[in-house]
C-alpha atoms as a PDB file:
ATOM      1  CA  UNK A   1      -4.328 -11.420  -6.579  1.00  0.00           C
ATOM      2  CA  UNK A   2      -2.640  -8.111  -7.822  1.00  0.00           C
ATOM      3  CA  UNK A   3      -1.068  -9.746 -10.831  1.00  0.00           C
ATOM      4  CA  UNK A   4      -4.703 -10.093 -12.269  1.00  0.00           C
ATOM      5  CA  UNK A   5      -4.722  -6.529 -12.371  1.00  0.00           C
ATOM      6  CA  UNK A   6      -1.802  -6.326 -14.718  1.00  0.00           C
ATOM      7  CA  UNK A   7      -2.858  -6.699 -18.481  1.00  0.00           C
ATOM      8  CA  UNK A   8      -6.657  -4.975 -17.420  1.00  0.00           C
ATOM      9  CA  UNK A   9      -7.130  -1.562 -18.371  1.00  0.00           C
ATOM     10  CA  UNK A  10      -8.214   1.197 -15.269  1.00  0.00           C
ATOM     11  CA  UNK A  11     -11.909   0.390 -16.242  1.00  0.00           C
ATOM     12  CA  UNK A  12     -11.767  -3.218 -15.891  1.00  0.00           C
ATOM     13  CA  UNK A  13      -9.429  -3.067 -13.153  1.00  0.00           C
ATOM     14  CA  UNK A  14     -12.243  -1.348 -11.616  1.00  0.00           C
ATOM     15  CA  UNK A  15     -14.777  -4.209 -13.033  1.00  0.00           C
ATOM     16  CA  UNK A  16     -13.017  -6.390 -11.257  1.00  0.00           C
ATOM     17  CA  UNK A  17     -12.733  -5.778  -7.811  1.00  0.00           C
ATOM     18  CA  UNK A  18     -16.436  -5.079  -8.033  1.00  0.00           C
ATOM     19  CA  UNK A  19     -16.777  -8.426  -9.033  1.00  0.00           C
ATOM     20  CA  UNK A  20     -14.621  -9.592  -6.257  1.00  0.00           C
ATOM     21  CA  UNK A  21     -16.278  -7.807  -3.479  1.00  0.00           C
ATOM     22  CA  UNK A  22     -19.663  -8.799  -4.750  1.00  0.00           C
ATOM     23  CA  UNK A  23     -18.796 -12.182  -4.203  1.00  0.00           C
ATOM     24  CA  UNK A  24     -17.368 -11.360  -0.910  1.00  0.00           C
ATOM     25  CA  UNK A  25     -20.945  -9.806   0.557  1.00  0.00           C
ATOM     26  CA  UNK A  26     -22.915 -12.658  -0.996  1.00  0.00           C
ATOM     27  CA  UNK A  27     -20.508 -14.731   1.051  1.00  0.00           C
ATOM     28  CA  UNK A  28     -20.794 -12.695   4.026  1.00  0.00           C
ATOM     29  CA  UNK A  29     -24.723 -12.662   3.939  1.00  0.00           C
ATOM     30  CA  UNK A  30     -25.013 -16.637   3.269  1.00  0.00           C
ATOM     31  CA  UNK A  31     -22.807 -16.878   5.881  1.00  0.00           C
ATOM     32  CA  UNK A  32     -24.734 -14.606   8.338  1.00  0.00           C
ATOM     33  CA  UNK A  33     -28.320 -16.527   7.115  1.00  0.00           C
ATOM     34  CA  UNK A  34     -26.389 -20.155   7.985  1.00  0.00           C
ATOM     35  CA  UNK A  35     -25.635 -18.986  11.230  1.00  0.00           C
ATOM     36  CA  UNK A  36     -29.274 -17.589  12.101  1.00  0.00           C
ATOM     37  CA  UNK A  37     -30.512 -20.450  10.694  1.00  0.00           C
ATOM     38  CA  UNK A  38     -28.376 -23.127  12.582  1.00  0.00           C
ATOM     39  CA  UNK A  39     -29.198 -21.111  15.810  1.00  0.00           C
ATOM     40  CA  UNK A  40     -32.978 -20.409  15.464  1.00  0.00           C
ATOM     41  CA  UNK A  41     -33.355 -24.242  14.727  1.00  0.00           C
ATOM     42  CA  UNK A  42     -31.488 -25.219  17.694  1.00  0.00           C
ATOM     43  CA  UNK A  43     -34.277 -22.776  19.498  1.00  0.00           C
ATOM     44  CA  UNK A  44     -36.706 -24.235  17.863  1.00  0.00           C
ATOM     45  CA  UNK A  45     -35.324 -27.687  19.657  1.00  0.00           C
ATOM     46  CA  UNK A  46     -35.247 -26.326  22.829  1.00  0.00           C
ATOM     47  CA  UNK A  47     -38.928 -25.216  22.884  1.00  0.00           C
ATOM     48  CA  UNK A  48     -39.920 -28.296  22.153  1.00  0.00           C
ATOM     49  CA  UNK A  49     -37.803 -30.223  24.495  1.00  0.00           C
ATOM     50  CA  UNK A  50     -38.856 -27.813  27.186  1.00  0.00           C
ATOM     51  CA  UNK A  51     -43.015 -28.670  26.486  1.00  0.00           C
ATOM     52  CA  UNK A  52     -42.024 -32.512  26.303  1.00  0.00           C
ATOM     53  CA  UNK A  53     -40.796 -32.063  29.765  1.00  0.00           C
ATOM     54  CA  UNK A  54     -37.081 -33.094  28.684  1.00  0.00           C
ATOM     55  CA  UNK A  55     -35.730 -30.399  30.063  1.00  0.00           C
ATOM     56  CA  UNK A  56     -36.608 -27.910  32.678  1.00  0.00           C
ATOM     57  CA  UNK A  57     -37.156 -24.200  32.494  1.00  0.00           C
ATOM     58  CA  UNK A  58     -33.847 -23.140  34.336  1.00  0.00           C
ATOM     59  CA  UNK A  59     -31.562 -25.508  31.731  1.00  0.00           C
ATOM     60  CA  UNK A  60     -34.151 -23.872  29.060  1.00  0.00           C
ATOM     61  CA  UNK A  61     -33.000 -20.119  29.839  1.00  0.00           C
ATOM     62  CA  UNK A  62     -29.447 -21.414  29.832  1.00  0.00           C
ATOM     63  CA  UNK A  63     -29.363 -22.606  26.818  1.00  0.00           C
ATOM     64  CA  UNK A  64     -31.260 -19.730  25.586  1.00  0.00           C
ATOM     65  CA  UNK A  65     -28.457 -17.441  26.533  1.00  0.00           C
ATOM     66  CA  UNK A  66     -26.435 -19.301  25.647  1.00  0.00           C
ATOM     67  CA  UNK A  67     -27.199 -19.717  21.895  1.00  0.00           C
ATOM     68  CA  UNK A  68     -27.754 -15.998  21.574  1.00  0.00           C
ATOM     69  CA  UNK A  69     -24.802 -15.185  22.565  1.00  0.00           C
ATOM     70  CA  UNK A  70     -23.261 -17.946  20.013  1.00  0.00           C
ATOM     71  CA  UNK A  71     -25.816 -15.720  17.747  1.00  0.00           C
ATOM     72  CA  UNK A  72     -24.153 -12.331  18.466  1.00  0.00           C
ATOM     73  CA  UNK A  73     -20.521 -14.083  18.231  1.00  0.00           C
ATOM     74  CA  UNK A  74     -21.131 -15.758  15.075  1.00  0.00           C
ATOM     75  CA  UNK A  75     -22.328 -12.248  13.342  1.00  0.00           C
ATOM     76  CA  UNK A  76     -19.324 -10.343  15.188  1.00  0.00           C
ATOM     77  CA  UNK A  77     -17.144 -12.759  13.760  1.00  0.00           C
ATOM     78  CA  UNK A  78     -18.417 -12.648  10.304  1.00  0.00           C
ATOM     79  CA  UNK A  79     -18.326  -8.868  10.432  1.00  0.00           C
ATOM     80  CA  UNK A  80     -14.598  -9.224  11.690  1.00  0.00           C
ATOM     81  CA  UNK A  81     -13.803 -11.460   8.873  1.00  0.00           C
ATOM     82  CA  UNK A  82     -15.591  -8.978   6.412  1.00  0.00           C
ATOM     83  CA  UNK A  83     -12.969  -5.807   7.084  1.00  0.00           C
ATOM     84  CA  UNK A  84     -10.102  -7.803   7.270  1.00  0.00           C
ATOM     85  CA  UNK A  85     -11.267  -9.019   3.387  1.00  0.00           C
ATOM     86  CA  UNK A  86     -12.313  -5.480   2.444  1.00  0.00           C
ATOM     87  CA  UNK A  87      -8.875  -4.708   3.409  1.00  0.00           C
ATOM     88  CA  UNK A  88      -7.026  -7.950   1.706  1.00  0.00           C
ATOM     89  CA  UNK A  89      -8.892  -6.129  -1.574  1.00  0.00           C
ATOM     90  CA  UNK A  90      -8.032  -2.892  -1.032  1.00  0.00           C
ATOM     91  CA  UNK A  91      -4.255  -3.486  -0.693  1.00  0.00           C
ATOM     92  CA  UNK A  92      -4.696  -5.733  -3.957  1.00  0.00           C
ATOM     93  CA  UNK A  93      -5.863  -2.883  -5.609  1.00  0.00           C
ATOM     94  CA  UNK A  94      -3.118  -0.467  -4.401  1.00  0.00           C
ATOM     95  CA  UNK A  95      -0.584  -3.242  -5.855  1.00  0.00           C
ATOM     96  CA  UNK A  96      -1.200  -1.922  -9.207  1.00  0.00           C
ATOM     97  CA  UNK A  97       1.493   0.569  -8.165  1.00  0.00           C
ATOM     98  CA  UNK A  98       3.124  -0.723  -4.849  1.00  0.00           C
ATOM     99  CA  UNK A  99       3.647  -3.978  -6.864  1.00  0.00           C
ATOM    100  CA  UNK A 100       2.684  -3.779 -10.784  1.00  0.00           C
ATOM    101  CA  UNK A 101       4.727  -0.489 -10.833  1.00  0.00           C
ATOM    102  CA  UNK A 102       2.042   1.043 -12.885  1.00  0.00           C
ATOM    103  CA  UNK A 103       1.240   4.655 -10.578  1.00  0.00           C
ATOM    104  CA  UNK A 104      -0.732   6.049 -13.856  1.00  0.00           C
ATOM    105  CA  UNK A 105      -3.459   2.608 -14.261  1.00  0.00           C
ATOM    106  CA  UNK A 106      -3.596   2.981 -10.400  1.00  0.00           C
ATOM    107  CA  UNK A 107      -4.612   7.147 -10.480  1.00  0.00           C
ATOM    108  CA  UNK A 108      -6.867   6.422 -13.501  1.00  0.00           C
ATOM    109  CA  UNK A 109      -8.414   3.403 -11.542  1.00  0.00           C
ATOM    110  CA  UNK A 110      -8.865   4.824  -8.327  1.00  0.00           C
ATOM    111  CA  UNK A 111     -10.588   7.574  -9.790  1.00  0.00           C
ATOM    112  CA  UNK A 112     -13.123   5.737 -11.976  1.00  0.00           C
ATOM    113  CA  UNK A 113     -13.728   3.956  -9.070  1.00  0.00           C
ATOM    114  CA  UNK A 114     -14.291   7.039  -7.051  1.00  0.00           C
ATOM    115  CA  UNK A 115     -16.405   8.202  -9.670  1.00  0.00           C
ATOM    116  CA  UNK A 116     -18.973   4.783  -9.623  1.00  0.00           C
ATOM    117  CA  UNK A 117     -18.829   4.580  -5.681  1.00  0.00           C
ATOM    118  CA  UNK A 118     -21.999   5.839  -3.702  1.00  0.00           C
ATOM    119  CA  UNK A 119     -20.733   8.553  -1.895  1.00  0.00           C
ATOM    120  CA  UNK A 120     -18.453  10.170  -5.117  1.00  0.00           C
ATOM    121  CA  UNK A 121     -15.322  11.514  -2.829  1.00  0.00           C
ATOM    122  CA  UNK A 122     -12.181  10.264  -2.465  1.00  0.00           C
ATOM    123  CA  UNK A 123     -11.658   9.280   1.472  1.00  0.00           C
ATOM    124  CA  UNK A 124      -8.421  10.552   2.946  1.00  0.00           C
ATOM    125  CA  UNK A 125      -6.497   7.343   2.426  1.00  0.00           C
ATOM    126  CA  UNK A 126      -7.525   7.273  -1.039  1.00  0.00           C
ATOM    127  CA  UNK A 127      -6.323  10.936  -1.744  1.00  0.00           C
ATOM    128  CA  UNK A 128      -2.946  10.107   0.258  1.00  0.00           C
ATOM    129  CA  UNK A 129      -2.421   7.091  -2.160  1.00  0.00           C
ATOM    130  CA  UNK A 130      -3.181   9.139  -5.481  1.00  0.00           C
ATOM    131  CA  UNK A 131      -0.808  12.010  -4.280  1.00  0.00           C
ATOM    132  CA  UNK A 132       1.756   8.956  -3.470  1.00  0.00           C
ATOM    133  CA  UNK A 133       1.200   7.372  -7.172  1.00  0.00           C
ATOM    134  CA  UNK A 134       1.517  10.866  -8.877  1.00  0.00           C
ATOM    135  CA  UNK A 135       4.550  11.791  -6.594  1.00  0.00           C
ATOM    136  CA  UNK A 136       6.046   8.358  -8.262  1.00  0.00           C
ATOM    137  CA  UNK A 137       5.196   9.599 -11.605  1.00  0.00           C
ATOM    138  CA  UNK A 138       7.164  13.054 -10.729  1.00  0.00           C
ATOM    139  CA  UNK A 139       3.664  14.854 -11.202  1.00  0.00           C
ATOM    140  CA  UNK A 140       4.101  17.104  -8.632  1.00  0.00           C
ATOM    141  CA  UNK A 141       1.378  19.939  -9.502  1.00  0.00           C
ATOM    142  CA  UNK A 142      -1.281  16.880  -9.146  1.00  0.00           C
ATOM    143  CA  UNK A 143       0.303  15.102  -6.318  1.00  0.00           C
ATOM    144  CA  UNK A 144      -0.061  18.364  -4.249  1.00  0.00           C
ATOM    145  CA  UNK A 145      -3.750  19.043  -5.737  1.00  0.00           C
ATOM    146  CA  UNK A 146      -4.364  15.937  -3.408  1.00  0.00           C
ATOM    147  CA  UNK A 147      -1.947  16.182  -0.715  1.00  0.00           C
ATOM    148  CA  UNK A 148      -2.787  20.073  -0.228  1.00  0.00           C
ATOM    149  CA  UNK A 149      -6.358  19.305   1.924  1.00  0.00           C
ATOM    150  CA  UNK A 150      -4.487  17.021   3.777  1.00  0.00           C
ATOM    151  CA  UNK A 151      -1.410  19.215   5.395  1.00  0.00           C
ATOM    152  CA  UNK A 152      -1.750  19.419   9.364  1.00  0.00           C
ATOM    153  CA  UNK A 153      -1.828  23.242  10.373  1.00  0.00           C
ATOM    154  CA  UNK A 154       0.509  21.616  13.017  1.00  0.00           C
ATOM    155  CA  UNK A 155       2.991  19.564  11.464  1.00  0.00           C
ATOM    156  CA  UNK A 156       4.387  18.193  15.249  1.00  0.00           C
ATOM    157  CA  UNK A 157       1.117  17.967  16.186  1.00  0.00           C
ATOM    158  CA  UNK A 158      -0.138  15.123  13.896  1.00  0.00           C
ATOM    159  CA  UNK A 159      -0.482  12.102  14.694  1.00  0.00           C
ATOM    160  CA  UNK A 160      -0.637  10.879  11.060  1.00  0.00           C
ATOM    161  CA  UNK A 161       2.904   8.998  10.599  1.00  0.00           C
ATOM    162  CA  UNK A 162       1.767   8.327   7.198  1.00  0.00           C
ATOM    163  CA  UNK A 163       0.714  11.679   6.340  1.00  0.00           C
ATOM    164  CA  UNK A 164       3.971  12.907   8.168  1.00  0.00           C
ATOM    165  CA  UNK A 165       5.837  10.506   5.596  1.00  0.00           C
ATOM    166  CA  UNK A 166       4.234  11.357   2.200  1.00  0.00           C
ATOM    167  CA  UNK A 167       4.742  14.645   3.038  1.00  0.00           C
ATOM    168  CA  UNK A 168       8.681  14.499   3.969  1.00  0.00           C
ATOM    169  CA  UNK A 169       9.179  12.823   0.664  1.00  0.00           C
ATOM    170  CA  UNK A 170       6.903  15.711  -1.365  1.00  0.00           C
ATOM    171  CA  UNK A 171       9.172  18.469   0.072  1.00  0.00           C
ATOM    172  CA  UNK A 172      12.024  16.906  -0.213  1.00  0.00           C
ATOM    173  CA  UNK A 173      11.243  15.891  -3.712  1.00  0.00           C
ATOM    174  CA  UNK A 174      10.514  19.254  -4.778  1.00  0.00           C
ATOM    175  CA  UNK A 175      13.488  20.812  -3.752  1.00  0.00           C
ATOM    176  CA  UNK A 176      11.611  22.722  -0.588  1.00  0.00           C
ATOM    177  CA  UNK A 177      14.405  21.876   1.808  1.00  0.00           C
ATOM    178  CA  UNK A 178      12.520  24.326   4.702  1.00  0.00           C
ATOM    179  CA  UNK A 179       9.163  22.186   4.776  1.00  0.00           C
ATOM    180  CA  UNK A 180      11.235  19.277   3.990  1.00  0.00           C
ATOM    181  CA  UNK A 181      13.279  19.277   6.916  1.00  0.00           C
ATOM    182  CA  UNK A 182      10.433  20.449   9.680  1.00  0.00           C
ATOM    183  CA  UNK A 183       8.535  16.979   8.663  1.00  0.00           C
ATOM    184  CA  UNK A 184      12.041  14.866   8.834  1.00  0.00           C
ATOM    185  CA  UNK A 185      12.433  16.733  12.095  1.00  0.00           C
ATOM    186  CA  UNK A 186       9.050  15.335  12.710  1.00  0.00           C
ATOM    187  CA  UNK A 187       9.878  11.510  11.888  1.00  0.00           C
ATOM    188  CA  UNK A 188      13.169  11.808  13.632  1.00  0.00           C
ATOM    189  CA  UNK A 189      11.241  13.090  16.740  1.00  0.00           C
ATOM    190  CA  UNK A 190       8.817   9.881  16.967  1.00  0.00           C
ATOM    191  CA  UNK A 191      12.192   7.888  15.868  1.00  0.00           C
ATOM    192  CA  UNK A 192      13.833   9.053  19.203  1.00  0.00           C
ATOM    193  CA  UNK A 193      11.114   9.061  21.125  1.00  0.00           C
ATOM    194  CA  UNK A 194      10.114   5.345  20.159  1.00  0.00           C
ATOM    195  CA  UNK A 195       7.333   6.222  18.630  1.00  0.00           C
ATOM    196  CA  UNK A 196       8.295   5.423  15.512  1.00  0.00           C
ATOM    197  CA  UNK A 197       7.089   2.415  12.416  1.00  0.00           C
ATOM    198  CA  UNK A 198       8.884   0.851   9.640  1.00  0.00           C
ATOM    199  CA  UNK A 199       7.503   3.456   7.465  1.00  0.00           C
ATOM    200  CA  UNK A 200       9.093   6.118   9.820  1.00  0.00           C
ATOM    201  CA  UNK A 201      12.652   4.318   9.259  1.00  0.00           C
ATOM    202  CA  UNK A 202      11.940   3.769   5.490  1.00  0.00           C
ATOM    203  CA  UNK A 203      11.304   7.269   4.984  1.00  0.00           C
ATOM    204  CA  UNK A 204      14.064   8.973   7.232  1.00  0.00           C
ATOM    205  CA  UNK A 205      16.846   6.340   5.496  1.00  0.00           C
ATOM    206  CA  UNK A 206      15.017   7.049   1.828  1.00  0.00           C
ATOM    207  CA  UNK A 207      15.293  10.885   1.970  1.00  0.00           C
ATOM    208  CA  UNK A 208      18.919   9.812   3.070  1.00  0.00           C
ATOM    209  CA  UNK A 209      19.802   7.729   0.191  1.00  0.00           C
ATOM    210  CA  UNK A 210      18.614  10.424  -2.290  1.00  0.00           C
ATOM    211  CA  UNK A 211      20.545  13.082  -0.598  1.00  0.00           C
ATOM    212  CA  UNK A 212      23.848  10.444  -0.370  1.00  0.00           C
ATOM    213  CA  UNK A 213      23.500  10.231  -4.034  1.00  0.00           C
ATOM    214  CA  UNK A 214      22.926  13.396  -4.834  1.00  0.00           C
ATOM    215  CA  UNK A 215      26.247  14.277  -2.554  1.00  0.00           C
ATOM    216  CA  UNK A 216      28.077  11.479  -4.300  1.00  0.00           C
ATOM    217  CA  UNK A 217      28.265   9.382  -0.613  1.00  0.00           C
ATOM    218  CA  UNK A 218      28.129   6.081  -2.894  1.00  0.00           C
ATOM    219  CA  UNK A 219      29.038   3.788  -0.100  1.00  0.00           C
ATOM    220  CA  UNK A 220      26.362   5.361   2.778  1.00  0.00           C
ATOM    221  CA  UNK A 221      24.013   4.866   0.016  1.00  0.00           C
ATOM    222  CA  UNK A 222      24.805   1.584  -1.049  1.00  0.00           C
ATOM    223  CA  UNK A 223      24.331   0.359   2.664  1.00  0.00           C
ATOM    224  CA  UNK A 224      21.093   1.956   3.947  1.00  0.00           C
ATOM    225  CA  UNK A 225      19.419   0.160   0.377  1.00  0.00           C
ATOM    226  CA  UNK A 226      21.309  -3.171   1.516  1.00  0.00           C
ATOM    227  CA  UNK A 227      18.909  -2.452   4.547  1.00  0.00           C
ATOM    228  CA  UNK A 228      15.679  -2.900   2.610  1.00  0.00           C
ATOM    229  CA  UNK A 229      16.284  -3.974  -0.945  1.00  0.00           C
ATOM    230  CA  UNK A 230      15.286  -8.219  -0.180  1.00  0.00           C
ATOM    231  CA  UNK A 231      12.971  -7.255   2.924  1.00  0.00           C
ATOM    232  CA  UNK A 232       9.900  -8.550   2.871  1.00  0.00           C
ATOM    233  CA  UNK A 233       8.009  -5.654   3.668  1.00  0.00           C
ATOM    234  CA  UNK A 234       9.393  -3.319   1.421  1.00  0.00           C
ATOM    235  CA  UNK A 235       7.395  -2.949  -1.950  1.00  0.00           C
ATOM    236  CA  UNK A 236       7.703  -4.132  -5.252  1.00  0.00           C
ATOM    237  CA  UNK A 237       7.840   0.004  -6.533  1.00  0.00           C
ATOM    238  CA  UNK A 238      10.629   0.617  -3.752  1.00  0.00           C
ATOM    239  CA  UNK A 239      13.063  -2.303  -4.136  1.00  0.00           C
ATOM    240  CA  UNK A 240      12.605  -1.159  -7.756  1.00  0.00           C
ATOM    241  CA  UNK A 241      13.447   2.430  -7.464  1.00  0.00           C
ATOM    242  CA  UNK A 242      16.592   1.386  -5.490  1.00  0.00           C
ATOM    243  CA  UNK A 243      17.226  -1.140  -8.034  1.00  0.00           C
ATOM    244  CA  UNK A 244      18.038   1.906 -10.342  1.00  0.00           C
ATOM    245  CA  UNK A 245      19.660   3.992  -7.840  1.00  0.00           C
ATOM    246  CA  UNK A 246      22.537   1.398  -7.497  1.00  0.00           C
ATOM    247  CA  UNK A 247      22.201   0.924 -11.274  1.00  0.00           C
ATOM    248  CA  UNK A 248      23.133   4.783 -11.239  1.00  0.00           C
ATOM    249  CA  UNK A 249      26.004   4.563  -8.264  1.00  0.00           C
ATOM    250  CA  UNK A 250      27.765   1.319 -10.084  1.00  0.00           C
ATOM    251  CA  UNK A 251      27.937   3.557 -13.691  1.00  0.00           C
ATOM    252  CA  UNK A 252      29.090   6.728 -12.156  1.00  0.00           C
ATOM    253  CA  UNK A 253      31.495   4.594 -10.685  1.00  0.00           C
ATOM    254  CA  UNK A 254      32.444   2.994 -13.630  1.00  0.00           C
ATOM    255  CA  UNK A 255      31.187  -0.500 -12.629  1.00  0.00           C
ATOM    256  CA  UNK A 256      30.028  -1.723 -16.059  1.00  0.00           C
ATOM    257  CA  UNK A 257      28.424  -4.940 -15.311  1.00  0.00           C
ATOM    258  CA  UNK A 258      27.075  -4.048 -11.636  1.00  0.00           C
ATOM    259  CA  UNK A 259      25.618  -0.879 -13.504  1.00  0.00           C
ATOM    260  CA  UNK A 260      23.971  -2.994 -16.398  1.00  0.00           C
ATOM    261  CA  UNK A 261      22.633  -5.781 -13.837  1.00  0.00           C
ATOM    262  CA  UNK A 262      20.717  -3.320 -11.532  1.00  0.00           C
ATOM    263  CA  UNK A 263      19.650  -1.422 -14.381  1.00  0.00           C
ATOM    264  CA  UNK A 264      18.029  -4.017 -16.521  1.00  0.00           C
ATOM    265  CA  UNK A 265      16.658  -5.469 -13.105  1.00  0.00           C
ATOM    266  CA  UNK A 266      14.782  -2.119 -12.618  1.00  0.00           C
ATOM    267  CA  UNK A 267      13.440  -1.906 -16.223  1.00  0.00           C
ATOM    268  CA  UNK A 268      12.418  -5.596 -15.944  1.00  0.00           C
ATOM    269  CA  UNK A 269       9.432  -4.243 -13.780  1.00  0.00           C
ATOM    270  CA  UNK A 270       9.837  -0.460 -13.869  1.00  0.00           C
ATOM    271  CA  UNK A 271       9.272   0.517 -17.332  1.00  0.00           C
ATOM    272  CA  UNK A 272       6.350   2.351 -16.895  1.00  0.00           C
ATOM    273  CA  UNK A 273       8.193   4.487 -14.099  1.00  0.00           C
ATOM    274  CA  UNK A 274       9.950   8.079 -15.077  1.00  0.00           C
ATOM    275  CA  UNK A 275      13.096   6.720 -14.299  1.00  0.00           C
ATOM    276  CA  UNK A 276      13.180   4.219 -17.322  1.00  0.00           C
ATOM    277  CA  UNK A 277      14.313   7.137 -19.971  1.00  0.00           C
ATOM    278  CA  UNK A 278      17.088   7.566 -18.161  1.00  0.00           C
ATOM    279  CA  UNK A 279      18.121   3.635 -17.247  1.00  0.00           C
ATOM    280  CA  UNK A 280      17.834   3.027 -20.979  1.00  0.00           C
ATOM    281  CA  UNK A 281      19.962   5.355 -21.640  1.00  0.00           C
ATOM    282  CA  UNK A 282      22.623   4.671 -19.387  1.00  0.00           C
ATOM    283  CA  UNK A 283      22.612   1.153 -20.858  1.00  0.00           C
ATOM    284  CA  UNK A 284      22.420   2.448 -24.360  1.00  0.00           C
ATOM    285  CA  UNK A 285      25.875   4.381 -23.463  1.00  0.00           C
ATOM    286  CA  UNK A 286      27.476   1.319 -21.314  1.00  0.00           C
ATOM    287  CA  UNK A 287      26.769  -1.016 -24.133  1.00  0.00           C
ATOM    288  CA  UNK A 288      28.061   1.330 -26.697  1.00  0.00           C
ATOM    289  CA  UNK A 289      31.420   1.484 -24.603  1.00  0.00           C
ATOM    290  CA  UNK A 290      31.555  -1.964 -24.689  1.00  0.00           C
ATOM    291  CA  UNK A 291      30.997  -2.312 -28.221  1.00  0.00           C
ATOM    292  CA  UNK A 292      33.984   0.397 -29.234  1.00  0.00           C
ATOM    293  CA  UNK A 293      36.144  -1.785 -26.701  1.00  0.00           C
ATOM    294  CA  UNK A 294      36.228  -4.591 -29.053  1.00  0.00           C
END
């Protein structure tokens, strides 16, 4: 459902998960009405089986109970159903930059959205998401106008793994290795301590990677990405990112084709992110290379 997102603009990105929850509630409400009606006309049976005498008043109240309760079940369970879709949908939406790559029609579509909803403010997902999608687009000055209301006065205090792990990355990103380190020492604590999430372990063994490249550790790098480059749960935007980073190991290490393959594989769907100066440029060089070799 996220690739219908991709050739929209923010506005009728926007448009059209309106759409798509609208139809969802009119769903949920026909579905609620079916169920009332089903169970008020099975009532509606029993009263008169119970003044024709074909049943008596104790297998009456039984049955009674008994379809209320079906009542309050079949509502519960059509509530149920409703978050989980409200959630489906909102993780769609997010896809324009965990999976379409595109953080800036994600920020501009969140926003409009924020802008249309009833309430007007941004919940505390929502501003963790735009800091995350302006953090990709190495915005930092906006990424920390949203990530700034958000910072724990207690750092090892939070309970917010998440928050804990957008905020390792922001330090770390911005070259504040004090902050940066109290919030790894953070992850690694709920890491030791078993207390710890896939996100956890992506984050400690991203900030990792970075600093392996940055230290010229090729092969350390190279094998925590092996970790999560074809998982599953890993998204589209970070298998891409590391797509470049080995891109950027195999041509400072003078592997030509391995450089050109990861490189071209990043640009396939990361061409929007900041990165893609850079990767073009390193294949602009490589290919120039190759061209004075013949």
């Amino acid at each position: 459902m996220t690739d219908k997102y991709r050739n929209l603009s923010p506005e009728e990105c926007v448009k059209a998960r309106r759409a798509s929850m609208r139809k969802c509630f009119l769903f949920y409400i026909l579905a609620l009405v079916t169920i009332a009606i089903l169970i008020l006309r099975r009532q509606i049976t029993l009263i008169d089986w119970l003044y024709d005498y074909y049943i008596t008043e104790e297998v009456y109240n039984k049955l009674d109970a008994l379809y209320w309760h079906l009542l309050i079940l079949g509502f519960a369970v059509c509530v149920i159903v409703l978050i989980v879709v409200i959630y489906i949908h909102e993780a769609f939406f997010i896809g324009i930059m965990n999976t379409l790559c595109d953080p800036e029609k994600y920020v501009k579509a969140e926003l409009i959205r924020c802008k249309k909803s009833i309430f007007r403010r941004l919940s505390k997902r929502n501003r963790m998401n735009i800091g995350v999608a302006y953090l990709a687009m190495k915005d930092y000055e906006n990424a920390w106008n949203y990530y700034e209301g958000l910072v724990p006065a207690n750092p090892y205090q939070c309970r917010n793994k998440a928050l804990l792990c957008r905020l390792a990355g922001y330090f770390h990103d911005i070259g504040d290795d004090e902050k940066a380190a109290v919030y790894k020492t953070c992850l690694e604590g709920l890491r030791d301590s078993g207390r710890s999430n896939f996100l956890v372990e992506l984050t400690l063994d991203d900030l990792n990677i970075e600093d392996a490249i940055k230290d010229q550790r090729y092969e350390e790098a190279k094998n925590l990405i092996a970790k999560y480059i074809k998982s599953s749960r890993v998204s589209m935007y970070t298998k891409t990112v590391y797509q470049y980073y080995l891109g950027v190991i195999a041509y400072e290490t003078k592997d030509i084709p391995e450089a050109i393959f990861h490189l071209k594989a990043a640009l396939e769907i990361g061409e929007k992110l900041p990165f893609a100066e850079d990767a073009k440029a390193k294949l602009d060089d490589m290919l120039h290379m190759i061209n004075l070799s013949f």
